[in-house]
PDB file of N, CA and C in Angstrom:
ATOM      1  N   UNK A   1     118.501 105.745 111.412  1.00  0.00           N
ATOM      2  CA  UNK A   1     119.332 105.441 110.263  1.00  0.00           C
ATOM      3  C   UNK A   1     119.991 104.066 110.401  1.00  0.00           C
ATOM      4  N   UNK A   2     120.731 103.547 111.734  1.00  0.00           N
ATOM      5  CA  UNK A   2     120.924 102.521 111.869  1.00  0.00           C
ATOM      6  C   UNK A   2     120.295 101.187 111.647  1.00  0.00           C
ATOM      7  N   UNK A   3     118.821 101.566 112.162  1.00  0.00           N
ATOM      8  CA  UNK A   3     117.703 100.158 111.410  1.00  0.00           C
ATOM      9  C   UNK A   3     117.736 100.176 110.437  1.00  0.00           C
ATOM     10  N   UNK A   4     117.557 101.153 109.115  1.00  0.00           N
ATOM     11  CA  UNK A   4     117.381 100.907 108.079  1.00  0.00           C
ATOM     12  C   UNK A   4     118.813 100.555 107.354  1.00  0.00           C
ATOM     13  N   UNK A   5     119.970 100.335 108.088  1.00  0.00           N
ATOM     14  CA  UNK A   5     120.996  99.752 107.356  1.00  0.00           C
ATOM     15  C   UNK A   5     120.934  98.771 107.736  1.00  0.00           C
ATOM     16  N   UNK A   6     120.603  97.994 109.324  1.00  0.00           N
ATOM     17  CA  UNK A   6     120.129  96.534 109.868  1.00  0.00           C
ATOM     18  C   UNK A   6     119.026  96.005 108.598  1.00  0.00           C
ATOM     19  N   UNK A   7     117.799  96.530 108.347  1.00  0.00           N
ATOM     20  CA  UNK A   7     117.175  96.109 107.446  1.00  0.00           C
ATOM     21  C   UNK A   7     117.741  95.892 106.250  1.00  0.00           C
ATOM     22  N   UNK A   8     118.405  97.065 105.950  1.00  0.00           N
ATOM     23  CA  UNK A   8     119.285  96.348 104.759  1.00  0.00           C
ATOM     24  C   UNK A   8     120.191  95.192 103.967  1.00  0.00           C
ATOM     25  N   UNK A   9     120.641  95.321 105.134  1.00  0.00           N
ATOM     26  CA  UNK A   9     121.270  94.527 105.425  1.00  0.00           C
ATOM     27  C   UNK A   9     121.342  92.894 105.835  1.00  0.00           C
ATOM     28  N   UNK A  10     119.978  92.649 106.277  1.00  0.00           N
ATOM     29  CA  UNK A  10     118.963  91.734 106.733  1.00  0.00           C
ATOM     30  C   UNK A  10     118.645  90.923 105.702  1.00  0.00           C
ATOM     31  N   UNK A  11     118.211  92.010 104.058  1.00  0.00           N
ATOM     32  CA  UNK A  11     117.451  91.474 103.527  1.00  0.00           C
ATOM     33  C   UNK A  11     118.348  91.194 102.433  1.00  0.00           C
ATOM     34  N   UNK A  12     119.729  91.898 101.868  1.00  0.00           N
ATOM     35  CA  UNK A  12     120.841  91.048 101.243  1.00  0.00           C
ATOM     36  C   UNK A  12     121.521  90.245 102.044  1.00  0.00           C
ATOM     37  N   UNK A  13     121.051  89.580 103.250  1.00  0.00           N
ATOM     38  CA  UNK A  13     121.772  88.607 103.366  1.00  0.00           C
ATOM     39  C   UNK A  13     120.324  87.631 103.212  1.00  0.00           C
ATOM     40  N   UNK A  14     119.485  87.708 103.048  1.00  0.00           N
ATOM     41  CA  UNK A  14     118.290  86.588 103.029  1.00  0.00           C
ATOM     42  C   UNK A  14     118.057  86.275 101.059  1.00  0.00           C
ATOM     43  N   UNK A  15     118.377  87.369 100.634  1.00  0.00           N
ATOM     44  CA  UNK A  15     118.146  87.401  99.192  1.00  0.00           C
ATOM     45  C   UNK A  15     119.378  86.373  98.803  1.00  0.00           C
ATOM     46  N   UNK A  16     120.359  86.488  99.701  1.00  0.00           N
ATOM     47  CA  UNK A  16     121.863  85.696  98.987  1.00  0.00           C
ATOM     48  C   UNK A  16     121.764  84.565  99.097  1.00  0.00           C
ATOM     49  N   UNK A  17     120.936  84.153 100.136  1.00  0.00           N
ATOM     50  CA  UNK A  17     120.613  83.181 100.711  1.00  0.00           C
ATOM     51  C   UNK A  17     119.611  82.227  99.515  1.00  0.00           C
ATOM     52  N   UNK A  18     118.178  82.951  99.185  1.00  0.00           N
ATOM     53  CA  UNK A  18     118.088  82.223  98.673  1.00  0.00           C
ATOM     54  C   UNK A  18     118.187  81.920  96.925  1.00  0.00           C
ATOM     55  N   UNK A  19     119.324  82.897  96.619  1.00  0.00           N
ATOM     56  CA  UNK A  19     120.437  82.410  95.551  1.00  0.00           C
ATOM     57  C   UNK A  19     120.679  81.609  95.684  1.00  0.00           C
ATOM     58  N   UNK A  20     121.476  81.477  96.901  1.00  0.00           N
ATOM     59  CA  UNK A  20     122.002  79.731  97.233  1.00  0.00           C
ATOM     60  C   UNK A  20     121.013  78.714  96.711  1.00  0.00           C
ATOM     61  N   UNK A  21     119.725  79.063  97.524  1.00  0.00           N
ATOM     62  CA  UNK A  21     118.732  77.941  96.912  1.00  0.00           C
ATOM     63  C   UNK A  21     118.491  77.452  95.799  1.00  0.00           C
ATOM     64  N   UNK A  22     118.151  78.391  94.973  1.00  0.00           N
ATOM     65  CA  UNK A  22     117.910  78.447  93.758  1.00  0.00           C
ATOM     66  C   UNK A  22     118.122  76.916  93.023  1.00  0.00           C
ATOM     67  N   UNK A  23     117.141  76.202  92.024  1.00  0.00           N
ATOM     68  CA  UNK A  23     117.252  74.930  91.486  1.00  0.00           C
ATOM     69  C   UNK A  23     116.694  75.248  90.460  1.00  0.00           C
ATOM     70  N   UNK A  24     117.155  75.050  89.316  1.00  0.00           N
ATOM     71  CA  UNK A  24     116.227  75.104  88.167  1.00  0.00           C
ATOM     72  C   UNK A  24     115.223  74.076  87.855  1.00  0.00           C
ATOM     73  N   UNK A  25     115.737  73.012  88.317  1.00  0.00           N
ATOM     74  CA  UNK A  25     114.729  72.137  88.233  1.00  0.00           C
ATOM     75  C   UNK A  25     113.083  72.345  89.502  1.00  0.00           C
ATOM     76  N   UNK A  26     113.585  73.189  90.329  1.00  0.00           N
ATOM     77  CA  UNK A  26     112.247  73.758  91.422  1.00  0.00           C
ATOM     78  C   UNK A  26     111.850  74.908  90.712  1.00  0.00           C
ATOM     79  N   UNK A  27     112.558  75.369  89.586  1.00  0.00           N
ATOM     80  CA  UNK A  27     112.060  76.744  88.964  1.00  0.00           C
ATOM     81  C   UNK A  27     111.230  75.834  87.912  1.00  0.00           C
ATOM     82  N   UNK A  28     111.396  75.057  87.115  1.00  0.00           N
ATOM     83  CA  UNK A  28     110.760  74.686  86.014  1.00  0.00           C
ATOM     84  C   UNK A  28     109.292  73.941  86.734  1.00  0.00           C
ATOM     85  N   UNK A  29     109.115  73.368  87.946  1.00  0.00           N
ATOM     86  CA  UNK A  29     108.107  72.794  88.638  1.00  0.00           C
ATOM     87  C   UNK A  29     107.305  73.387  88.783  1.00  0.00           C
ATOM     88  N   UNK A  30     107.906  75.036  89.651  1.00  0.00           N
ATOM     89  CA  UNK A  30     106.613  76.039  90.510  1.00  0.00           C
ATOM     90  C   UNK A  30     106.323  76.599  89.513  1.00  0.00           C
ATOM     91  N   UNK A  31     107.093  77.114  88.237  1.00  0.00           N
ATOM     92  CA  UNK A  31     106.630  77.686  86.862  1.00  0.00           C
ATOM     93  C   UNK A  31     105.413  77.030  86.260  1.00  0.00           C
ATOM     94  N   UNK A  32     105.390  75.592  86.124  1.00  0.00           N
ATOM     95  CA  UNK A  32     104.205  75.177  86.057  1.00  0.00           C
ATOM     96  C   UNK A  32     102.715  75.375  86.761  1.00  0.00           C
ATOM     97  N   UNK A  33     103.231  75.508  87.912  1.00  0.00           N
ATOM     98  CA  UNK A  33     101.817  75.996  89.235  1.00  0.00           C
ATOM     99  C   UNK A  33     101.917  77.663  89.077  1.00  0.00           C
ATOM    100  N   UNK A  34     102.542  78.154  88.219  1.00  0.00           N
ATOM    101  CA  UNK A  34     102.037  79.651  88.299  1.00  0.00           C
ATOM    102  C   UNK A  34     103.063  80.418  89.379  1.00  0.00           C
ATOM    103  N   UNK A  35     103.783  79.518  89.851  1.00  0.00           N
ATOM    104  CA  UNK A  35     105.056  80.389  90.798  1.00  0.00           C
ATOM    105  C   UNK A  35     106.374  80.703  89.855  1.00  0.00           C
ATOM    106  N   UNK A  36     106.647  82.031  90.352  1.00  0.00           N
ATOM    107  CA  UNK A  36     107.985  82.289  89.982  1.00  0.00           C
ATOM    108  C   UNK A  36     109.505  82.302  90.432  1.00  0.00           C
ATOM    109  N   UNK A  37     109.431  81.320  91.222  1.00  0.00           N
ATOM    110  CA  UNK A  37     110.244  81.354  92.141  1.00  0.00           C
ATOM    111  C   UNK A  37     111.304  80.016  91.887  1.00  0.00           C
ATOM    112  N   UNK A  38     112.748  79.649  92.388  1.00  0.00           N
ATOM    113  CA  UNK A  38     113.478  78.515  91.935  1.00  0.00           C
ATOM    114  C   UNK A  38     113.786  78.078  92.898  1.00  0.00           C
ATOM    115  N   UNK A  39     112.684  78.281  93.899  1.00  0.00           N
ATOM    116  CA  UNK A  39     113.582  77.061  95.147  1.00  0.00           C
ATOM    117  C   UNK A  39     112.082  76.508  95.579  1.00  0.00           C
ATOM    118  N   UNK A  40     112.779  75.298  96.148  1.00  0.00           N
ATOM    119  CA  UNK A  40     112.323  74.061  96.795  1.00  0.00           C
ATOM    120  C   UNK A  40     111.350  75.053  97.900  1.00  0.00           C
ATOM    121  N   UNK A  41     110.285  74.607  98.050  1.00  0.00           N
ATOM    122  CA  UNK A  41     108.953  74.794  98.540  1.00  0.00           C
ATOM    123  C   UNK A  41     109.286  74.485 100.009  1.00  0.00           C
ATOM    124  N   UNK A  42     109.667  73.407 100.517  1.00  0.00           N
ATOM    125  CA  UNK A  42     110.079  72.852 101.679  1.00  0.00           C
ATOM    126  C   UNK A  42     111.237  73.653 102.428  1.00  0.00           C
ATOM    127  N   UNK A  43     112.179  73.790 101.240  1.00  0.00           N
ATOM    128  CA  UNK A  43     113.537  75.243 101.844  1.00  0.00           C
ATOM    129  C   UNK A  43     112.893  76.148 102.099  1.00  0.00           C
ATOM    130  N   UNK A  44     112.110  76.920 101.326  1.00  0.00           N
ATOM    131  CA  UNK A  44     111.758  78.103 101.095  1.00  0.00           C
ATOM    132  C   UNK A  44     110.734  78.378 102.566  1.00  0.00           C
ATOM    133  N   UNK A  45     109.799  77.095 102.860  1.00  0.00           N
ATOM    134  CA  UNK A  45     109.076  77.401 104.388  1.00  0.00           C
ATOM    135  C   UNK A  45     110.418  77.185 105.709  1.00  0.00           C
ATOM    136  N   UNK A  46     111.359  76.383 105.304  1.00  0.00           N
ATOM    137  CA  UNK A  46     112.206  76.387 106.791  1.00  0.00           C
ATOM    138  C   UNK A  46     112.863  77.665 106.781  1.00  0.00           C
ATOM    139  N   UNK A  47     113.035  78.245 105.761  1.00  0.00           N
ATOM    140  CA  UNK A  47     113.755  79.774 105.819  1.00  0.00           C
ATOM    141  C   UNK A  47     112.793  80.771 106.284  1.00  0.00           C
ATOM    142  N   UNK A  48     111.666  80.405 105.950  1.00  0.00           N
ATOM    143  CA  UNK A  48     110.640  81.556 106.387  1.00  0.00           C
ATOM    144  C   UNK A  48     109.925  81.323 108.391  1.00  0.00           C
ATOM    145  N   UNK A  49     110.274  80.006 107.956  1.00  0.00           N
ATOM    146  CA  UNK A  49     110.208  79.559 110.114  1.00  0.00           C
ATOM    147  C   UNK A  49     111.108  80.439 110.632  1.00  0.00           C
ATOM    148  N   UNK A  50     112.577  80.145 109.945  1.00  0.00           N
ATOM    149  CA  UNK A  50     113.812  80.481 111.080  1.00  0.00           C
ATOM    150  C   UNK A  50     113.460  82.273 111.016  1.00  0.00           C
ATOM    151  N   UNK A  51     112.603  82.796 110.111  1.00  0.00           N
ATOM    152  CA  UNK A  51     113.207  83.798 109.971  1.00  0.00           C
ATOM    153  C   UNK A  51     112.159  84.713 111.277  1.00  0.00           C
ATOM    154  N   UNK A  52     110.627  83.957 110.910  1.00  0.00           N
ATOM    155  CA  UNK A  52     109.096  84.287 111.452  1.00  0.00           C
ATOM    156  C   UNK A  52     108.986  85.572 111.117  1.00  0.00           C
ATOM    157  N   UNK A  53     108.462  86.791 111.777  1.00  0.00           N
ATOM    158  CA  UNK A  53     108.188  88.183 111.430  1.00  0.00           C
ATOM    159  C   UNK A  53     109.184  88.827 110.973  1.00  0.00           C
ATOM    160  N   UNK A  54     110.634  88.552 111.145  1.00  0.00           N
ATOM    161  CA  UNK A  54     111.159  89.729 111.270  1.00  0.00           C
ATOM    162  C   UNK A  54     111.406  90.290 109.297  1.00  0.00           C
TER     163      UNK A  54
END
């Protein structure tokens, strides 16, 4: 029960995170390439380094 509140927990703090990111102007870009997403491509891989598997 404890992991799955660590996981939980894990993943509203990564989701808040990339709120933070969020640019509309990186949303109106990747919207063009078929992504739905509003952050910077470059943020979005250093967040996914720091984060690796977990």
């Amino acid at each position: 029960m404890a992991e799955t509140t660590l996981t939980e927990t894990m993943v509203a703090e990564v989701m808040a995170e990339l709120a933070e990111l969020e640019d509309p102007k990186a949303r109106e870009v990747n919207e063009k390439h078929g992504d739905d997403h509003g952050v910077n491509l470059s943020r979005l891989r250093a967040l996914a380094k720091r984060l690796k598997t977990q």
